[in-house]
C-alpha atoms as a PDB file:
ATOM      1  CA  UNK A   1       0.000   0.000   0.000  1.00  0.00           C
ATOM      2  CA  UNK A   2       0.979   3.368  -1.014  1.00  0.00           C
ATOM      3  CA  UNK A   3       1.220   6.179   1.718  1.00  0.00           C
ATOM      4  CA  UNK A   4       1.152   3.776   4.371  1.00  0.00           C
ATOM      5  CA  UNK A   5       3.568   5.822   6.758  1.00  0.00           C
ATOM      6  CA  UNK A   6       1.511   8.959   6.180  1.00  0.00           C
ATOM      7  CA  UNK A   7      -2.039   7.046   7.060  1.00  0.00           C
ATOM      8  CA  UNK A   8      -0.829   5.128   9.798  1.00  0.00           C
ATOM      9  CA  UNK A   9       0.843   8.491  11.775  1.00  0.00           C
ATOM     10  CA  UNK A  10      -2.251  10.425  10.986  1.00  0.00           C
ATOM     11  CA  UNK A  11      -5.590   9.229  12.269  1.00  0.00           C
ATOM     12  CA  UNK A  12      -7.442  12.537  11.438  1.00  0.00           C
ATOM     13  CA  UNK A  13      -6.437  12.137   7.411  1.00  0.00           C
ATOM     14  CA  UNK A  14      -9.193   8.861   8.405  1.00  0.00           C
ATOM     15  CA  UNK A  15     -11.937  10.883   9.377  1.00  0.00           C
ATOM     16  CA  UNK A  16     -14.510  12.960   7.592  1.00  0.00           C
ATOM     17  CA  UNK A  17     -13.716  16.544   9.850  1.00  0.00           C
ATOM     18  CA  UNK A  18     -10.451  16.721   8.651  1.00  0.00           C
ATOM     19  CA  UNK A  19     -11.073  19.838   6.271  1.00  0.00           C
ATOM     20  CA  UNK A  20     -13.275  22.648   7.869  1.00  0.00           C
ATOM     21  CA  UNK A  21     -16.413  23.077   5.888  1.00  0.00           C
ATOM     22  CA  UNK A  22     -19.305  25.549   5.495  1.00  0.00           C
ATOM     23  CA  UNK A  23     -19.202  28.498   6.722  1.00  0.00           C
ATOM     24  CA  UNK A  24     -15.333  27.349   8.435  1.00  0.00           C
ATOM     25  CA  UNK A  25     -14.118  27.283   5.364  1.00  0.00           C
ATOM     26  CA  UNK A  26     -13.965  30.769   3.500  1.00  0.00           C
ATOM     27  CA  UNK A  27     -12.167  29.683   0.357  1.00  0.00           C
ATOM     28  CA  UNK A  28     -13.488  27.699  -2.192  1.00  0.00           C
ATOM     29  CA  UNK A  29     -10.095  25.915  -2.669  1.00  0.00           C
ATOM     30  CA  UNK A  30     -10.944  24.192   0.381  1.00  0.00           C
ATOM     31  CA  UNK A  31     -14.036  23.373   0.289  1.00  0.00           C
ATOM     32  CA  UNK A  32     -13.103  21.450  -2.802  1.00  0.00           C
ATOM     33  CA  UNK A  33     -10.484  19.269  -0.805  1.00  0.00           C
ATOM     34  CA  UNK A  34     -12.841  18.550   1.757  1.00  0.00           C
ATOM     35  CA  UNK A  35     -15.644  17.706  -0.747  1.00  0.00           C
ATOM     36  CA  UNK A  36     -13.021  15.451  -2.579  1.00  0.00           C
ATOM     37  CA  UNK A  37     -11.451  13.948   0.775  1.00  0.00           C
ATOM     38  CA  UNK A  38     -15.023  13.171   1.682  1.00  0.00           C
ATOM     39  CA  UNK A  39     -15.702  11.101  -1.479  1.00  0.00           C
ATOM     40  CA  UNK A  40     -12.367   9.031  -1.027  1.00  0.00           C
ATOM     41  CA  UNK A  41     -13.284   8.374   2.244  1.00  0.00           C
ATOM     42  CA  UNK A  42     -16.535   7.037   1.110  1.00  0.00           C
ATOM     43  CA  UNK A  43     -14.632   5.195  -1.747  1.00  0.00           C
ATOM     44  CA  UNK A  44     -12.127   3.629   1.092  1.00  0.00           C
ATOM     45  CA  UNK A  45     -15.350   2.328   3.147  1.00  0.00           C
ATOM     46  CA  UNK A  46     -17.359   0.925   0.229  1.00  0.00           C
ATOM     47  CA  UNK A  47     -14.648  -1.382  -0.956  1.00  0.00           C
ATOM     48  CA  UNK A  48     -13.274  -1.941   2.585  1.00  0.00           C
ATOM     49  CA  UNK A  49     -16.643  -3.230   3.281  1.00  0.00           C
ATOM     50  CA  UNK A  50     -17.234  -4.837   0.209  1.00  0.00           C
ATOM     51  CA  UNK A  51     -14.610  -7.957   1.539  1.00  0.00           C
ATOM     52  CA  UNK A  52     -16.552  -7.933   4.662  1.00  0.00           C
ATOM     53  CA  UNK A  53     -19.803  -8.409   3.269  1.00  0.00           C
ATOM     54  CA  UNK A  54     -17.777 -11.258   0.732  1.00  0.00           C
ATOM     55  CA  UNK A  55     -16.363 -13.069   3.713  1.00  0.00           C
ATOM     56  CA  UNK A  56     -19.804 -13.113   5.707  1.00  0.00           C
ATOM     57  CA  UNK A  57     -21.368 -14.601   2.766  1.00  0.00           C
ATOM     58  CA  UNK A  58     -19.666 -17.375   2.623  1.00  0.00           C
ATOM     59  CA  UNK A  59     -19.389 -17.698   6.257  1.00  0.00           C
ATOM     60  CA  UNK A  60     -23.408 -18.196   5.955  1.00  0.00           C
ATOM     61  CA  UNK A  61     -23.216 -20.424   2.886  1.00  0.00           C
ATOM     62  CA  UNK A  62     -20.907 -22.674   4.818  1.00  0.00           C
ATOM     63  CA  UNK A  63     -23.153 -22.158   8.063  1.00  0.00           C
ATOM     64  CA  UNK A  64     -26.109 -23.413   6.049  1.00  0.00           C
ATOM     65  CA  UNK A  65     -24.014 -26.515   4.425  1.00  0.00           C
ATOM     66  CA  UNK A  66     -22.974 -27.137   7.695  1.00  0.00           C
ATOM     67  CA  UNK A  67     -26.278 -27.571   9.731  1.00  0.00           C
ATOM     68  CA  UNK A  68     -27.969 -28.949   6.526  1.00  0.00           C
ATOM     69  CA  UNK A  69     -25.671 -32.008   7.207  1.00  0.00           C
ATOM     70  CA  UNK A  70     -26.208 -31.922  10.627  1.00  0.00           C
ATOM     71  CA  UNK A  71     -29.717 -32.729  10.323  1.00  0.00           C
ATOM     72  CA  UNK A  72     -28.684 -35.261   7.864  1.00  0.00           C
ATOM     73  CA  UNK A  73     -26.777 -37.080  10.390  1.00  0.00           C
ATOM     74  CA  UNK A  74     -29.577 -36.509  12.787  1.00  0.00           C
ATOM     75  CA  UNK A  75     -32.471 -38.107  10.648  1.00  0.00           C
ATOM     76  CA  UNK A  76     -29.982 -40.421   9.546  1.00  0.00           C
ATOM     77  CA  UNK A  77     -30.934 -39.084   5.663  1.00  0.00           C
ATOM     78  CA  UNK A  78     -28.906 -37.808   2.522  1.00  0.00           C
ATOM     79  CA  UNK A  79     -28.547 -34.346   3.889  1.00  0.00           C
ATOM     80  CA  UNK A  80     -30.801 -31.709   1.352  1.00  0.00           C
ATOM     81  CA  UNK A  81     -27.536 -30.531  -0.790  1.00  0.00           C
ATOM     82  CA  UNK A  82     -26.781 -26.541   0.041  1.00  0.00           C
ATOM     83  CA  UNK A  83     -25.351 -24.970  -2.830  1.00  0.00           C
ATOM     84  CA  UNK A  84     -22.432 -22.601  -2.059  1.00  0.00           C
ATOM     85  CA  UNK A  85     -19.813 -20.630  -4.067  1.00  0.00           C
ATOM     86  CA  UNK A  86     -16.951 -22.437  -5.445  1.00  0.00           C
ATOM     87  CA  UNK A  87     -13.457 -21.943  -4.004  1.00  0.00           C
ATOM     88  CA  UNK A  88     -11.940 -20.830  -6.778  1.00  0.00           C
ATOM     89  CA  UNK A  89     -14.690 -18.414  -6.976  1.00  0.00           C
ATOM     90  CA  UNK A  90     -14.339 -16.985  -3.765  1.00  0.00           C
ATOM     91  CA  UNK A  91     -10.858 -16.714  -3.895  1.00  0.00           C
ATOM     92  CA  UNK A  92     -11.221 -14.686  -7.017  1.00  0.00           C
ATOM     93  CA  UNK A  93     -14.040 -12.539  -5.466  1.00  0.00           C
ATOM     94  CA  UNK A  94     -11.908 -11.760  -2.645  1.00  0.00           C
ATOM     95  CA  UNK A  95      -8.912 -11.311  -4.541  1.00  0.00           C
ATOM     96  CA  UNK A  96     -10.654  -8.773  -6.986  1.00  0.00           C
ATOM     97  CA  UNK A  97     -12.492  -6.553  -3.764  1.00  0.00           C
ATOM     98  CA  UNK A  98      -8.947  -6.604  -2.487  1.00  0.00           C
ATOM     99  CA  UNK A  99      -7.331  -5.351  -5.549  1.00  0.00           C
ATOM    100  CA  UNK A 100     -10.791  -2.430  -5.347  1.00  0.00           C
ATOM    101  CA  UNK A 101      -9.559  -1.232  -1.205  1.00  0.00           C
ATOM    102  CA  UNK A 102      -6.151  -1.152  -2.105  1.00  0.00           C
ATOM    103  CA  UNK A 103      -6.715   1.055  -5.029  1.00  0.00           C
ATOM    104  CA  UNK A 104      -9.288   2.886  -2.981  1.00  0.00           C
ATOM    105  CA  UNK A 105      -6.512   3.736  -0.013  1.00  0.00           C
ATOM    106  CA  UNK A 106      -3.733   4.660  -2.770  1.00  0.00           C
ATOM    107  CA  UNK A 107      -5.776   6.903  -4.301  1.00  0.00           C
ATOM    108  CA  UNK A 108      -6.695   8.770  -1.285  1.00  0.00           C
ATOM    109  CA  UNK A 109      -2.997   8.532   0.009  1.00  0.00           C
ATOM    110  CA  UNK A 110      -2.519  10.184  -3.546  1.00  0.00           C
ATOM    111  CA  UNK A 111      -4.763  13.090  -2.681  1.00  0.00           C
ATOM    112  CA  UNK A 112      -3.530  13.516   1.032  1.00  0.00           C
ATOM    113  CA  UNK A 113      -0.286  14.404  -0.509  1.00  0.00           C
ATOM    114  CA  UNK A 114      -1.334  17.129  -3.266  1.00  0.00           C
ATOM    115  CA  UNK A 115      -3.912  18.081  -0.471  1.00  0.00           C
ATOM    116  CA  UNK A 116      -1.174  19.328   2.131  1.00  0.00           C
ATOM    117  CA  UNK A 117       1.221  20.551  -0.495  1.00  0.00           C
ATOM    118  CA  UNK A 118      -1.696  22.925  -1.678  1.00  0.00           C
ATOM    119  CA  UNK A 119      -2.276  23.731   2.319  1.00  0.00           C
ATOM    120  CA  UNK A 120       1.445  24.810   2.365  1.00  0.00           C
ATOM    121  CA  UNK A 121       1.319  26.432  -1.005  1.00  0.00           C
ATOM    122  CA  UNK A 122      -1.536  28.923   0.475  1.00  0.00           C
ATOM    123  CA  UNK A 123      -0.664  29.515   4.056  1.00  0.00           C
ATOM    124  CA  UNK A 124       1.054  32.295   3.411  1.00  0.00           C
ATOM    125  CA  UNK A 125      -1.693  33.718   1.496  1.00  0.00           C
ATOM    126  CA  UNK A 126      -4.642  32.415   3.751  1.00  0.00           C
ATOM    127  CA  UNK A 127      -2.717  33.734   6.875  1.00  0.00           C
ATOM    128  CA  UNK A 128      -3.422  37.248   5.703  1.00  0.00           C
ATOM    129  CA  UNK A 129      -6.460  36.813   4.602  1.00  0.00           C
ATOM    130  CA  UNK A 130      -7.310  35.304   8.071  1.00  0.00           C
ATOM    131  CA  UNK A 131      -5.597  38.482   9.599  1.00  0.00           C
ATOM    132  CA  UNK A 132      -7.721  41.122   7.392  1.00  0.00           C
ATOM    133  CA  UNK A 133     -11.062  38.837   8.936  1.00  0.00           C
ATOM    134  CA  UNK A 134      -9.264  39.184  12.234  1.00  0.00           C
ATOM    135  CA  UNK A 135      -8.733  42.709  12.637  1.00  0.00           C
ATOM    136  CA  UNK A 136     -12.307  43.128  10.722  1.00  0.00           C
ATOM    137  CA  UNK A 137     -13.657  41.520  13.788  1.00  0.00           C
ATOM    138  CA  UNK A 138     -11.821  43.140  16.571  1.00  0.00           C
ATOM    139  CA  UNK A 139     -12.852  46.691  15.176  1.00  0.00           C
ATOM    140  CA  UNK A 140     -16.741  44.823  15.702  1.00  0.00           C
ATOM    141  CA  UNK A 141     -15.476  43.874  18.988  1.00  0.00           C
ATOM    142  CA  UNK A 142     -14.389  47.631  20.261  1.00  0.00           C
ATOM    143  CA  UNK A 143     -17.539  48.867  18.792  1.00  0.00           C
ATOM    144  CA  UNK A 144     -19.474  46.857  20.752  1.00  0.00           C
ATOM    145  CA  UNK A 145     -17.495  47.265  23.756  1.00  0.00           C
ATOM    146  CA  UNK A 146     -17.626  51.143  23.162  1.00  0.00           C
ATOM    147  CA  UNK A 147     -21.551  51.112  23.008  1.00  0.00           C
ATOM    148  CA  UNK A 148     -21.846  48.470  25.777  1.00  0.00           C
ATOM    149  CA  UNK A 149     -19.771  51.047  28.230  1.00  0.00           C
ATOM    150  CA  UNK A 150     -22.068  53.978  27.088  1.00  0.00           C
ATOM    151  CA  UNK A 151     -25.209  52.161  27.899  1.00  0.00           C
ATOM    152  CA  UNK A 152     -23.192  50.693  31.662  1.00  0.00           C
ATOM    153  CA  UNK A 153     -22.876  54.141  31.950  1.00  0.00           C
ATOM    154  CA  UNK A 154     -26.750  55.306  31.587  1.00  0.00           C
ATOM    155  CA  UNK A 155     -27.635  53.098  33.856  1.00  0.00           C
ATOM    156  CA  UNK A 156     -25.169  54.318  36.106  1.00  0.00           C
ATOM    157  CA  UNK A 157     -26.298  58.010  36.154  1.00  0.00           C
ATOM    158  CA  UNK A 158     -29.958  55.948  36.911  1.00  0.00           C
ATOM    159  CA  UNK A 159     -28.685  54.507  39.765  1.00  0.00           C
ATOM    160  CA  UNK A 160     -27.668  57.982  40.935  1.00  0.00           C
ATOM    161  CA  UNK A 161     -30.766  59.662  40.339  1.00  0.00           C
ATOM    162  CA  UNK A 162     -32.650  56.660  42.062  1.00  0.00           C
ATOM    163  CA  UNK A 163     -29.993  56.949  45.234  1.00  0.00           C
ATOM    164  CA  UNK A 164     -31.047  60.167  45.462  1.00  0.00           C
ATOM    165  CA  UNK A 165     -34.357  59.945  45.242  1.00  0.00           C
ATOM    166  CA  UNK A 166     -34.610  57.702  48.172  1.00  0.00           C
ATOM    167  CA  UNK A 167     -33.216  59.926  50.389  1.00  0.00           C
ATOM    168  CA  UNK A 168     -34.919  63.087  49.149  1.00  0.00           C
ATOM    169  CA  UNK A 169     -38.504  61.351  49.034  1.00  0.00           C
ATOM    170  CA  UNK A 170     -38.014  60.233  52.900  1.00  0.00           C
ATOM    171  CA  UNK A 171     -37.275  63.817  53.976  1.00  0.00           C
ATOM    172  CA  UNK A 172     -33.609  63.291  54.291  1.00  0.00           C
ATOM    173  CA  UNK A 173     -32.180  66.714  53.773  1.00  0.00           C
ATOM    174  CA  UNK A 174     -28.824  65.858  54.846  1.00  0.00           C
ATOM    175  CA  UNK A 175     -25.738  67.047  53.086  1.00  0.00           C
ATOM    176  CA  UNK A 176     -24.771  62.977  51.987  1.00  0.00           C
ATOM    177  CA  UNK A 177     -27.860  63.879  49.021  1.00  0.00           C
ATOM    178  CA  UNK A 178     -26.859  66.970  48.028  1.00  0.00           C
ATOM    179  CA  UNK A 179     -27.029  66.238  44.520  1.00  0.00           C
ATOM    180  CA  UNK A 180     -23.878  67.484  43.062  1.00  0.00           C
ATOM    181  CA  UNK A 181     -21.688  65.495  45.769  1.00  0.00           C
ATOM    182  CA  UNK A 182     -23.077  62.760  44.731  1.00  0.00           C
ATOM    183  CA  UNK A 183     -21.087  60.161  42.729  1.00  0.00           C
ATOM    184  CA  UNK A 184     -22.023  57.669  39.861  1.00  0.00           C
ATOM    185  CA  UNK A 185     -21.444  54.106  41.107  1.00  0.00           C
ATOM    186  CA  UNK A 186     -17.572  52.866  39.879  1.00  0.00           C
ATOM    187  CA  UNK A 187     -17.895  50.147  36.572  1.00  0.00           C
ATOM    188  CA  UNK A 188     -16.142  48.009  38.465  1.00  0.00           C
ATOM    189  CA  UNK A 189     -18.964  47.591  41.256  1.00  0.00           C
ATOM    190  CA  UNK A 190     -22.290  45.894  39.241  1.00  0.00           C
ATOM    191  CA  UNK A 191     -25.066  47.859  39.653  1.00  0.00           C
ATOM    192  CA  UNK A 192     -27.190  44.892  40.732  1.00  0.00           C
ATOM    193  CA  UNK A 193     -24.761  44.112  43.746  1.00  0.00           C
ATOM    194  CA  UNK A 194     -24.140  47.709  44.985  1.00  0.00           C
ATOM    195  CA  UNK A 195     -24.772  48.367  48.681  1.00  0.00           C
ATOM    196  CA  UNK A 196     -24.398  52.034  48.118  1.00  0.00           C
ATOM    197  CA  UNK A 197     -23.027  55.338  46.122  1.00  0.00           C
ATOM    198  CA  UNK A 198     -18.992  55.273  45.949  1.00  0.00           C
ATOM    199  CA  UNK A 199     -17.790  58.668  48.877  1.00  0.00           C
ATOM    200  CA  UNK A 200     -21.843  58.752  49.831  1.00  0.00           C
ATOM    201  CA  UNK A 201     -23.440  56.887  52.958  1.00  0.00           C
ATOM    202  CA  UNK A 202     -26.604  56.669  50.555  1.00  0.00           C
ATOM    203  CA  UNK A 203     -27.374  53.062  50.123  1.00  0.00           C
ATOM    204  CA  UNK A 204     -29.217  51.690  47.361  1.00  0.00           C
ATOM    205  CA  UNK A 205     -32.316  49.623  47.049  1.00  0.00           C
ATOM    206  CA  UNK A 206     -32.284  46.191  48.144  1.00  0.00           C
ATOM    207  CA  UNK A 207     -32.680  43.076  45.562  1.00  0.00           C
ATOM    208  CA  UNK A 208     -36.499  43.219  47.081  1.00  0.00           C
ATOM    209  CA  UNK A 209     -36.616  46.788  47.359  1.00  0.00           C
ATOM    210  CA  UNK A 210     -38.060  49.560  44.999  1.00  0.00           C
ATOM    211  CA  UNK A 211     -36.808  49.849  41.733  1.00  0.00           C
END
């Protein structure tokens, strides 16, 4: 067998997610190698289990000529005759659906060859294009970030105004809710968890309290 070396030290060249696909794979050069990896594979099963299904045949056949004499022996009769396939025949059979899997595995050895020396061929080329995606996605990524800060720090300014609320609404005219000494809660401190306004003794609500 061809490649032999190469199959046996790389399990994954075996399996069907080998090659990304779909949307993992962004370049239609690979896609093809994973479509055409895919139908060797398939190739390499078929025939592989073409001598299985050859070798349980006859395994029946001989099953069947077996007990049929049994019984023979048993009713002390001419056993009822069982036909089965030749030996010559089988051996050609099998020798043919041998001939089929080896070809099958060479010619998928064949292809995991070209296939990585194409991989190497375009990593250069596919790193950068993987670097443009990258840095396409981490300008997403500070967007987001950016717009998920300005909305932290609404809420914030809320949690302020509610704070001070509180206090005013009970008849609390001390000087902790003056309003401009009052401070927005920190980003670091989760508004759901605060126990009160950063430099204020103004506590917030409670989980069960008013919101």
């Amino acid at each position: 067998m061809k490649h032999r070396q190469l199959l046996e030290n790389n399990p994954a060249f075996m399996r069907v997610g080998w090659i990304p696909g779909g949307d993992d794979a962004p370049w239609d050069e690979l896609a093809e190698l994973r479509e055409e990896h895919h139908r060797l594979l398939a190739n390499r099963t078929r025939t592989a289990e073409a001598i299985l299904n050859l070798r349980q045949a006859f395994e029946r056949e001989d099953a069947e000529r077996t007990q049929a004499k049994a019984l023979g022996f048993r009713l002390d009769k001419k056993a009822a005759k069982v036909e089965v396939t030749p030996d010559a025949d089988r051996e050609s059979a099998l020798r043919e659906a041998h001939v089929e899997a080896e070809a099958a595995l060479d010619a998928l050895g064949d292809f995991l060859v070209e296939a990585l020396d194409a991989l190497a061929g375009r990593q250069a080329e596919w790193f950068a294009d993987l670097d443009e995606h990258r840095e396409v996605a981490l300008a997403a990524k500070a967007e987001a970030l950016k717009l998920a800060a300005e909305a932290d720090a609404n809420a914030r300014e809320y949690e302020k105004l509610r704070a001070w609320l509180r206090k005013a609404a009970s008849g609390n005219s001390g000087l902790h809710v003056l309003w401009d000494d009052l401070e927005t809660p920190p980003a670091e401190q989760p508004i759901e968890l605060s126990s009160g306004l950063a430099g204020t003794g103004v506590a917030l609500a409670s989980a069960g309290g008013a919101r």
